[in-house]
Protein backbone atom coordinates (compact mmCIF):
# COMPACT_ATOMS: atom_id res chain seq x y z
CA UNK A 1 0.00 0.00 0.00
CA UNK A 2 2.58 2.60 1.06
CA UNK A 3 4.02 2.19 -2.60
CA UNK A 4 0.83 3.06 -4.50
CA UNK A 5 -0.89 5.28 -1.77
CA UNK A 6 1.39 8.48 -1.40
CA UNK A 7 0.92 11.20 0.34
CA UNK A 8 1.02 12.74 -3.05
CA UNK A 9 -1.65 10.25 -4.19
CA UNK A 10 -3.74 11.28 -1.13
CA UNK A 11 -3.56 15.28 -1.62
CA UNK A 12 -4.55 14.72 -5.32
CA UNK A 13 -7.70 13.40 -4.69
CA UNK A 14 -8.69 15.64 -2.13
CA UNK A 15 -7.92 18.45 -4.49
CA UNK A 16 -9.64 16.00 -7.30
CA UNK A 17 -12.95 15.60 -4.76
CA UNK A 18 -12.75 19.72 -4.56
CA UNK A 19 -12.46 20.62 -8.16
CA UNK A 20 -14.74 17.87 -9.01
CA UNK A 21 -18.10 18.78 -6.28
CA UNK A 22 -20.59 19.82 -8.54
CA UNK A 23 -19.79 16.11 -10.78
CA UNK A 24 -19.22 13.50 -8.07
CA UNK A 25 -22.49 15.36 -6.27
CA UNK A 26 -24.50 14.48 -9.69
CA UNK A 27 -22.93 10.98 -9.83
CA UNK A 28 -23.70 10.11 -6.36
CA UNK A 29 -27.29 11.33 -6.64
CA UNK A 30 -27.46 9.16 -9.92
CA UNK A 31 -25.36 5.81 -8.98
CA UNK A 32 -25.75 5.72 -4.98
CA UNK A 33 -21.46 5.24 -5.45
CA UNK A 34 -19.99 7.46 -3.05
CA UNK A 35 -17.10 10.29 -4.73
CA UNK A 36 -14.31 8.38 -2.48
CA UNK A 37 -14.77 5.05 -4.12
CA UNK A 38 -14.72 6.81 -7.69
CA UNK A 39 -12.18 8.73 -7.20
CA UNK A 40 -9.84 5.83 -5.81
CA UNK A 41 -10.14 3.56 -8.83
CA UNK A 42 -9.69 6.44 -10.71
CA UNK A 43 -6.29 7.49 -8.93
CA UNK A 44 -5.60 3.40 -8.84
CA UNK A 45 -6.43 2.53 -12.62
CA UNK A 46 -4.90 5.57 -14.27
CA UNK A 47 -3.37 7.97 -11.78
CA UNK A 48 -6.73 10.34 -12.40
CA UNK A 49 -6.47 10.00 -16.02
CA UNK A 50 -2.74 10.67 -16.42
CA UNK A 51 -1.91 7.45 -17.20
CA UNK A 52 -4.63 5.86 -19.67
CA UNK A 53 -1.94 3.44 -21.44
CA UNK A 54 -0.51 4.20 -25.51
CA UNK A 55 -0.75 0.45 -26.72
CA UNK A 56 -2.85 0.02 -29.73
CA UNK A 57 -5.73 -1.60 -28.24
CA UNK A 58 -6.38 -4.10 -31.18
CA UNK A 59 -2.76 -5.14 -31.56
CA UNK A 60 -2.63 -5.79 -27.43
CA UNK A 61 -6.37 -7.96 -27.98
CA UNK A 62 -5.00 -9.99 -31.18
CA UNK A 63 -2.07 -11.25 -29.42
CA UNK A 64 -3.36 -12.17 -26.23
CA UNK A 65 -6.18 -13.83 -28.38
CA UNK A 66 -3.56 -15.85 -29.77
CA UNK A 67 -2.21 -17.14 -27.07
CA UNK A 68 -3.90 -20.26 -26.01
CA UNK A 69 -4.17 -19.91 -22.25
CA UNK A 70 -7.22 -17.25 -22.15
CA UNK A 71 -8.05 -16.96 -25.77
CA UNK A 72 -11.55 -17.42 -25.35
CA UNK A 73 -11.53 -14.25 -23.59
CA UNK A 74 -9.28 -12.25 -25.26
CA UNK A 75 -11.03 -13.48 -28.57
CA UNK A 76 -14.16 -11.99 -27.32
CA UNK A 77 -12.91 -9.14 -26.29
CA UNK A 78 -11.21 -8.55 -29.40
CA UNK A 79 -14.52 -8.89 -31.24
CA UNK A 80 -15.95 -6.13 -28.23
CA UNK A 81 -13.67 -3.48 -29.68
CA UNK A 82 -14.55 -4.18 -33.40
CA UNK A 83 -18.10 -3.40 -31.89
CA UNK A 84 -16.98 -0.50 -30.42
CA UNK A 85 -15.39 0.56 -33.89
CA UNK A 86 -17.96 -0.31 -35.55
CA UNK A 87 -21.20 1.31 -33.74
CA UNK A 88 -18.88 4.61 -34.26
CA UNK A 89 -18.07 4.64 -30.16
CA UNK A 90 -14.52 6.01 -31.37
CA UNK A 91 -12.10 5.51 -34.30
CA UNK A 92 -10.25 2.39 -33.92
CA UNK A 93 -6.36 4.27 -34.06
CA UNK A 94 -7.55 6.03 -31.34
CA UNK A 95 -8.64 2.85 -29.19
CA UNK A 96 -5.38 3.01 -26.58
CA UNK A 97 -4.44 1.57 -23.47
CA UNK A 98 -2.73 -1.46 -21.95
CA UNK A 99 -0.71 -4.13 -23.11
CA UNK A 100 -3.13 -6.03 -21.58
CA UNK A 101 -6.67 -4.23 -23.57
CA UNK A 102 -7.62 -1.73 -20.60
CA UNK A 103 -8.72 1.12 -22.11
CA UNK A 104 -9.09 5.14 -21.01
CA UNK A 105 -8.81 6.18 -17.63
CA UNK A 106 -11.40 3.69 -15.96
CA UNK A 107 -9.15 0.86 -17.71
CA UNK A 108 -12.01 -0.60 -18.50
CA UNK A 109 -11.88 -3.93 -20.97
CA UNK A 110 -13.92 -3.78 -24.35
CA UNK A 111 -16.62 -5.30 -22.92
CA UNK A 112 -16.58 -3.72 -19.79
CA UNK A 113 -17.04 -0.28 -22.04
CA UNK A 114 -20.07 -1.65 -23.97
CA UNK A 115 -22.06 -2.67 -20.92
CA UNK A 116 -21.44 0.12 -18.41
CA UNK A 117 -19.46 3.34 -19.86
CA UNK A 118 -21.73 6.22 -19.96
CA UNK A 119 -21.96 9.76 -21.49
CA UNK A 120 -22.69 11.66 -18.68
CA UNK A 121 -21.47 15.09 -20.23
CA UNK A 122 -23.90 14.56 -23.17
CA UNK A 123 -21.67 15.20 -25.96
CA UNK A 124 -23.08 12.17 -27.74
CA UNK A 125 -19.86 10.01 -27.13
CA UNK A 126 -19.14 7.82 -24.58
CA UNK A 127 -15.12 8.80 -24.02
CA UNK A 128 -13.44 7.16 -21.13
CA UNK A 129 -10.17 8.33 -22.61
CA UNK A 130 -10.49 11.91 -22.27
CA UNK A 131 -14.07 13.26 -20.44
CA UNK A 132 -13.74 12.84 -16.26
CA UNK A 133 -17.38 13.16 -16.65
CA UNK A 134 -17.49 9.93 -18.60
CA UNK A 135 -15.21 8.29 -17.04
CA UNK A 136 -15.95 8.89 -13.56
CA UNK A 137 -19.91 8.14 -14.31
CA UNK A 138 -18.60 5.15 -15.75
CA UNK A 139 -17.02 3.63 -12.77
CA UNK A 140 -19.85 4.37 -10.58
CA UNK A 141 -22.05 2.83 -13.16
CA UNK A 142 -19.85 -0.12 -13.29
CA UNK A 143 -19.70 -0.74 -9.54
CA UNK A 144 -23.84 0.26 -9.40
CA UNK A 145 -24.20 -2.93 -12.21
CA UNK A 146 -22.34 -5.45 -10.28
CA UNK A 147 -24.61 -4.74 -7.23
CA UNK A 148 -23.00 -1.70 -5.52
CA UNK A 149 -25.80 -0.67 -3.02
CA UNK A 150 -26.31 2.91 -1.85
CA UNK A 151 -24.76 3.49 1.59
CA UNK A 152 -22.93 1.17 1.78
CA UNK A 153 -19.17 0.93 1.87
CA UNK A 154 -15.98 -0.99 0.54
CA UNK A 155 -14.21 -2.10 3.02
CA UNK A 156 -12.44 -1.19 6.79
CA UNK A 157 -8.89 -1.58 7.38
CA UNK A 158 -7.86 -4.38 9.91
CA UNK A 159 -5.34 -4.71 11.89
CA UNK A 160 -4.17 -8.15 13.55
């Protein structure tokens, strides 16, 4: 933990949770996912969108397609991004991230973007690379459809 959560880390997203009020306050009202949890993957998946990866996302998804151990997967979510490409979500040279097929600054797999990335600034796209509105809507939307119930919390830290 003390590697990934800095004190640098920490005073970002307080001064994320401050520039951000008026957007988590909306997101919060609309997922039931409270602005700490959002803004933590966000610092933890792409160091609040600094970090959003520069792989070509279909050359990452073809090779890990090919190789035999999780092909299924990777097969399908190669076939995901064509999707994505072709129901004109974004032009496929700009489809970027991980070696591994996260994508934007949720780091959110193909599939992962078709089933819960949202536009919540209502441009008409659905861009997890480079809207915080999107992307931070997206997360909470992601967490609200795997169950995430309002008032609750993650987790508590335990010491033995």
């Amino acid at each position: 933990l003390s590697t990934r959560i800095t004190r640098t880390v920490v005073n970002r997203g307080v001064a994320q949770a401050k520039e951000h009020r008026a957007l988590l306050n909306r997101i919060e009202d609309e997922y039931g996912v409270q602005r700490r949890v959002g803004l933590a993957i966000w610092a933890m998946e792409s160091r609040s969108g600094r970090t959003t990866g520069r792989e070509p996302i279909f050359r990452a998804l073809a090779t890990l397609a090919w190789e035999p151990r999780r092909a299924t997967y990777f097969r399908g979510e190669l076939f995901d991004a064509l999707t994505m490409v072709q129901r004109k979500h974004i032009e496929a040279r700009a489809m970027t991230g991980s070696w591994a097929g996260a994508m934007g600054q949720t780091q959110f797999m193909p599939s992962s973007y078709l089933k819960y990335a949202v536009d919540f600034d209502k441009d008409g796209r659905r861009d997890i690379w480079k809207s915080v509105p999107d992307a931070l809507a997206s997360i909470a939307n992601y967490l609200k459809g795997y169950g995430w119930q309002k008032g609750e919390t993650w987790g508590r830290e335990v010491r033995v």
